[in-house]
Each structure stands twice: as C-alpha cells, then as structure tokens.
PDB file of N, CA and C in Angstrom:
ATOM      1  N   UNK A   1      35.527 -58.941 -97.481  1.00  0.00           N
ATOM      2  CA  UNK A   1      34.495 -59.192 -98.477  1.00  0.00           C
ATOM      3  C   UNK A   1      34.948 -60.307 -99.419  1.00  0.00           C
ATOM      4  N   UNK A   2      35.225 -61.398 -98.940  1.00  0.00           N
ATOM      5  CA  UNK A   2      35.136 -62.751 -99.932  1.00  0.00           C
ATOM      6  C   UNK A   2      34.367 -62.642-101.004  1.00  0.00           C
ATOM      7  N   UNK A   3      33.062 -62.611-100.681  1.00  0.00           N
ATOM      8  CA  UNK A   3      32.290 -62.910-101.754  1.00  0.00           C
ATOM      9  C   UNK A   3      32.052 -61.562-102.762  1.00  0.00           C
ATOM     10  N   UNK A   4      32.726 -60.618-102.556  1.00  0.00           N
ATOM     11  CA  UNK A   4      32.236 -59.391-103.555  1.00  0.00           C
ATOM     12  C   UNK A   4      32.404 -60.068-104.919  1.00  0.00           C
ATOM     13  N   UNK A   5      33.696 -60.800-105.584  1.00  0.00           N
ATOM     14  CA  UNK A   5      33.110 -61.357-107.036  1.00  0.00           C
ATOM     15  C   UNK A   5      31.674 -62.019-107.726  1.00  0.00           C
ATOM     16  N   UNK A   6      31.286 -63.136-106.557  1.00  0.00           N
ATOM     17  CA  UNK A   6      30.008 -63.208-106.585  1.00  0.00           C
ATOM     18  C   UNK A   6      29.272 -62.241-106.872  1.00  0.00           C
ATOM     19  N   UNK A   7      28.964 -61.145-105.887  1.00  0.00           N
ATOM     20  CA  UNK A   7      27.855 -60.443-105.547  1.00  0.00           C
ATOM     21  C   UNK A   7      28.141 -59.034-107.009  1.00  0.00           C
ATOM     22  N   UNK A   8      29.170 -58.774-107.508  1.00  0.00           N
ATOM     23  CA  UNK A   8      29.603 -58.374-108.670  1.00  0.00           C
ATOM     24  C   UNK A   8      28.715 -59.224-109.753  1.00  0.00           C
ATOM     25  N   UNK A   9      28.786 -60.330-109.917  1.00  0.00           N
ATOM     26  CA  UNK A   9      27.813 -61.103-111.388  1.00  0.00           C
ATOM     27  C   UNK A   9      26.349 -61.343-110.670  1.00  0.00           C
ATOM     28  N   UNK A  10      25.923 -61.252-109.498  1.00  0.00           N
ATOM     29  CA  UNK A  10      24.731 -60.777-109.371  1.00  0.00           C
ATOM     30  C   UNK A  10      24.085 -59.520-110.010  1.00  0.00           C
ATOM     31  N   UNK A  11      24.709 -58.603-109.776  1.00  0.00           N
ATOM     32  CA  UNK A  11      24.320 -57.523-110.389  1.00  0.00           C
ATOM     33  C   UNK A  11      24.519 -56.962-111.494  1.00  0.00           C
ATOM     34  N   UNK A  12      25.275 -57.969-112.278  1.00  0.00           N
ATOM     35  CA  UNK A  12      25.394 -57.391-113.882  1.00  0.00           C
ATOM     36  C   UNK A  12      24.217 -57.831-114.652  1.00  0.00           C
ATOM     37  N   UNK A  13      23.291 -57.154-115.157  1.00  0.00           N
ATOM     38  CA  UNK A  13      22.420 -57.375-116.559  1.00  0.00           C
ATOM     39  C   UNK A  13      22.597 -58.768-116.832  1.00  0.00           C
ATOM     40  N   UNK A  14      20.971 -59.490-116.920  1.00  0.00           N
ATOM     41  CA  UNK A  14      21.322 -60.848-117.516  1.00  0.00           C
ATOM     42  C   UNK A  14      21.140 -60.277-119.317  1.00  0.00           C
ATOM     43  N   UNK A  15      21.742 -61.579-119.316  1.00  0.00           N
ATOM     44  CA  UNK A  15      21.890 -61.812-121.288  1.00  0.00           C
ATOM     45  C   UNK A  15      20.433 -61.722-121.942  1.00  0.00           C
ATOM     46  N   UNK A  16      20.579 -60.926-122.669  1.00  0.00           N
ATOM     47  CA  UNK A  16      18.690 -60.582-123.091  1.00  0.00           C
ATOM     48  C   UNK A  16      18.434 -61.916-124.534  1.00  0.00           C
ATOM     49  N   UNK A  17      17.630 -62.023-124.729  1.00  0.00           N
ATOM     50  CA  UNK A  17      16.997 -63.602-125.061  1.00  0.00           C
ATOM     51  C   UNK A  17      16.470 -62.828-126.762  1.00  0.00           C
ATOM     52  N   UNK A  18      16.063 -61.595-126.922  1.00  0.00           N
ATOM     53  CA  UNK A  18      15.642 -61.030-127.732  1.00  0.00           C
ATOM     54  C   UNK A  18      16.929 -60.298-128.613  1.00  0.00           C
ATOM     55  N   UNK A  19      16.507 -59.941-129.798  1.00  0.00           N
ATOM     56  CA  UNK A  19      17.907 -59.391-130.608  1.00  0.00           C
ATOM     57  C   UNK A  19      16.859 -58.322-130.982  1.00  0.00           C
ATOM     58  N   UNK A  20      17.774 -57.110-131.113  1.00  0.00           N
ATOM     59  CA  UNK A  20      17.802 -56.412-131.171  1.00  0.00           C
ATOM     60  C   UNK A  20      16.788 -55.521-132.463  1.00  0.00           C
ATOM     61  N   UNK A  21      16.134 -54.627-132.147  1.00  0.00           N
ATOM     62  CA  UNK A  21      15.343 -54.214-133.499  1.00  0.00           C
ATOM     63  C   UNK A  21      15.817 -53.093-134.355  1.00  0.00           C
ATOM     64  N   UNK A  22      15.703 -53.409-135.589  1.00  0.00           N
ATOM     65  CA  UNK A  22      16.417 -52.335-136.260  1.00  0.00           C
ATOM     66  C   UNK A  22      15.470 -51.929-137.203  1.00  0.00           C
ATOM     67  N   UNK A  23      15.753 -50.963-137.943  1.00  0.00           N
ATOM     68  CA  UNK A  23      15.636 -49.780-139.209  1.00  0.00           C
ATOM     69  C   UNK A  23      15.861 -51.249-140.195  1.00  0.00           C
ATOM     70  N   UNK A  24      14.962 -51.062-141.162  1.00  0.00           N
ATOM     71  CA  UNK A  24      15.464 -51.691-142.584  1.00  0.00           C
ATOM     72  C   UNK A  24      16.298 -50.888-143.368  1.00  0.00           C
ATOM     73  N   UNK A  25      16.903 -51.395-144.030  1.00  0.00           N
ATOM     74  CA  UNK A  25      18.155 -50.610-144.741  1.00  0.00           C
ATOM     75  C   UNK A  25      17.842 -49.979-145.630  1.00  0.00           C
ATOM     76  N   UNK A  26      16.436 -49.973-146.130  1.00  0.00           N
ATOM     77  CA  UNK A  26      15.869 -49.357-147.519  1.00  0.00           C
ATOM     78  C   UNK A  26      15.220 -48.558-146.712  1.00  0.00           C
ATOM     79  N   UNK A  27      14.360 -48.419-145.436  1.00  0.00           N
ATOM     80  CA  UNK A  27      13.856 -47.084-144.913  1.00  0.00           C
ATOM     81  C   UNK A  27      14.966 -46.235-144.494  1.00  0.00           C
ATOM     82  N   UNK A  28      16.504 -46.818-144.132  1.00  0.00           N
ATOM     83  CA  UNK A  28      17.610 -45.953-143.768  1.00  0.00           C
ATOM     84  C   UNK A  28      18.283 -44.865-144.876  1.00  0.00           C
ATOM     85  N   UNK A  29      17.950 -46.039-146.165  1.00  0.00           N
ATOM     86  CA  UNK A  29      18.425 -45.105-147.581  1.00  0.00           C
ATOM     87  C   UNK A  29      17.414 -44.258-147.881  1.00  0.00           C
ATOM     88  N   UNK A  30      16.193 -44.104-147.561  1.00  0.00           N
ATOM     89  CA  UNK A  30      15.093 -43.512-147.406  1.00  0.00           C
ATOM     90  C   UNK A  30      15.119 -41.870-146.909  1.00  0.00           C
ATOM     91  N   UNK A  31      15.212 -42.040-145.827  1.00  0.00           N
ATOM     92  CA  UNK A  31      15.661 -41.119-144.617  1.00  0.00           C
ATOM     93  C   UNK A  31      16.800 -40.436-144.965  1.00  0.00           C
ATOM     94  N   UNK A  32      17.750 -40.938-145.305  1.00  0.00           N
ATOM     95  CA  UNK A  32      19.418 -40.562-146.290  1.00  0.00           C
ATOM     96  C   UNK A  32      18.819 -39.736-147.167  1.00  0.00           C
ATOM     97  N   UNK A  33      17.844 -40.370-148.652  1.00  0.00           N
ATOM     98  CA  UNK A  33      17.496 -39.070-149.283  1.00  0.00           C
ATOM     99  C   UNK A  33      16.749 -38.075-148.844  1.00  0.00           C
ATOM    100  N   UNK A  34      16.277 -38.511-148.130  1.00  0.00           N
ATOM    101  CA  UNK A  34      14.979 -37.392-148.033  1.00  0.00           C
ATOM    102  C   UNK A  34      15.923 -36.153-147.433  1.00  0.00           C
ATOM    103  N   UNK A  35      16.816 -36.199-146.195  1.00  0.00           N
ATOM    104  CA  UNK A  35      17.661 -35.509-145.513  1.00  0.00           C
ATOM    105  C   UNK A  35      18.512 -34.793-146.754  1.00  0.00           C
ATOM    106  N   UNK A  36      18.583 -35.627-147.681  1.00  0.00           N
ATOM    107  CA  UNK A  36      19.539 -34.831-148.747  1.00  0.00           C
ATOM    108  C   UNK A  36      18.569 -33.397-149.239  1.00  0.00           C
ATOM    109  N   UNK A  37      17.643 -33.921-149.785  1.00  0.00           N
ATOM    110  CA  UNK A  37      17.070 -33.155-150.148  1.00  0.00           C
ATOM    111  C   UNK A  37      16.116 -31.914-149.116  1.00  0.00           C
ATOM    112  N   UNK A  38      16.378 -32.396-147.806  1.00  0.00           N
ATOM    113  CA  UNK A  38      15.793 -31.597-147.212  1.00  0.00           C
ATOM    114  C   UNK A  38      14.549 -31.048-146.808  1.00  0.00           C
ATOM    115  N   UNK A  39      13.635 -32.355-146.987  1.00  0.00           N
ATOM    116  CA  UNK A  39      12.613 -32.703-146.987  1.00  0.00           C
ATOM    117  C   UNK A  39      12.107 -33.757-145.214  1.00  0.00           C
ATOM    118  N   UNK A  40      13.339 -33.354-144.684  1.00  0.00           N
ATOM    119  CA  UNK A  40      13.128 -34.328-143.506  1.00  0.00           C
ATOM    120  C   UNK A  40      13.919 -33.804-142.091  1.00  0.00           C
ATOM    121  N   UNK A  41      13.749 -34.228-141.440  1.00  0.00           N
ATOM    122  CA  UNK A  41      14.235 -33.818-139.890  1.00  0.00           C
ATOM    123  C   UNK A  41      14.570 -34.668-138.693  1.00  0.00           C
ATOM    124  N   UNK A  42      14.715 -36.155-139.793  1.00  0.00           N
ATOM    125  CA  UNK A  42      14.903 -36.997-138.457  1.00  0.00           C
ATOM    126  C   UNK A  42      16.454 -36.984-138.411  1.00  0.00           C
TER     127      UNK A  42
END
C-alpha cells in the first residue's frame, strides 16, 4: 500500500470555511444567574 498516506488526507475532514457559533457572553452570564438562583435548567 504505497499510497495509503495519500488515501489517509483523502479522508480527513476538509477545513470548514465558517467559524464557529457561539453563546454571547452576556446570555452565558445570564444562564450563570438564573442557574444560581434556580430558576433554570439548562
């Protein structure tokens, strides 16, 4: 099998073009209190 390195970066995941989506940090501190207080369940 020569070519298995090749055929190895064939099949790895290409590089995604999009970044990533996140939580704003003020709905995260959000969620933080609410959990404090016990008002929440996520």
């Amino acid at each position: 099998m020569k070519r298995w390195p090749e055929a190895l970066v064939v099949l790895q995941e290409r590089r995604r073009r999009r970044t990533l989506q996140t939580v704003p940090e003020r709905i995260t501190q959000l969620i933080a209190e609410c959990q404090a207080q016990g008002c929440s369940n996520i």
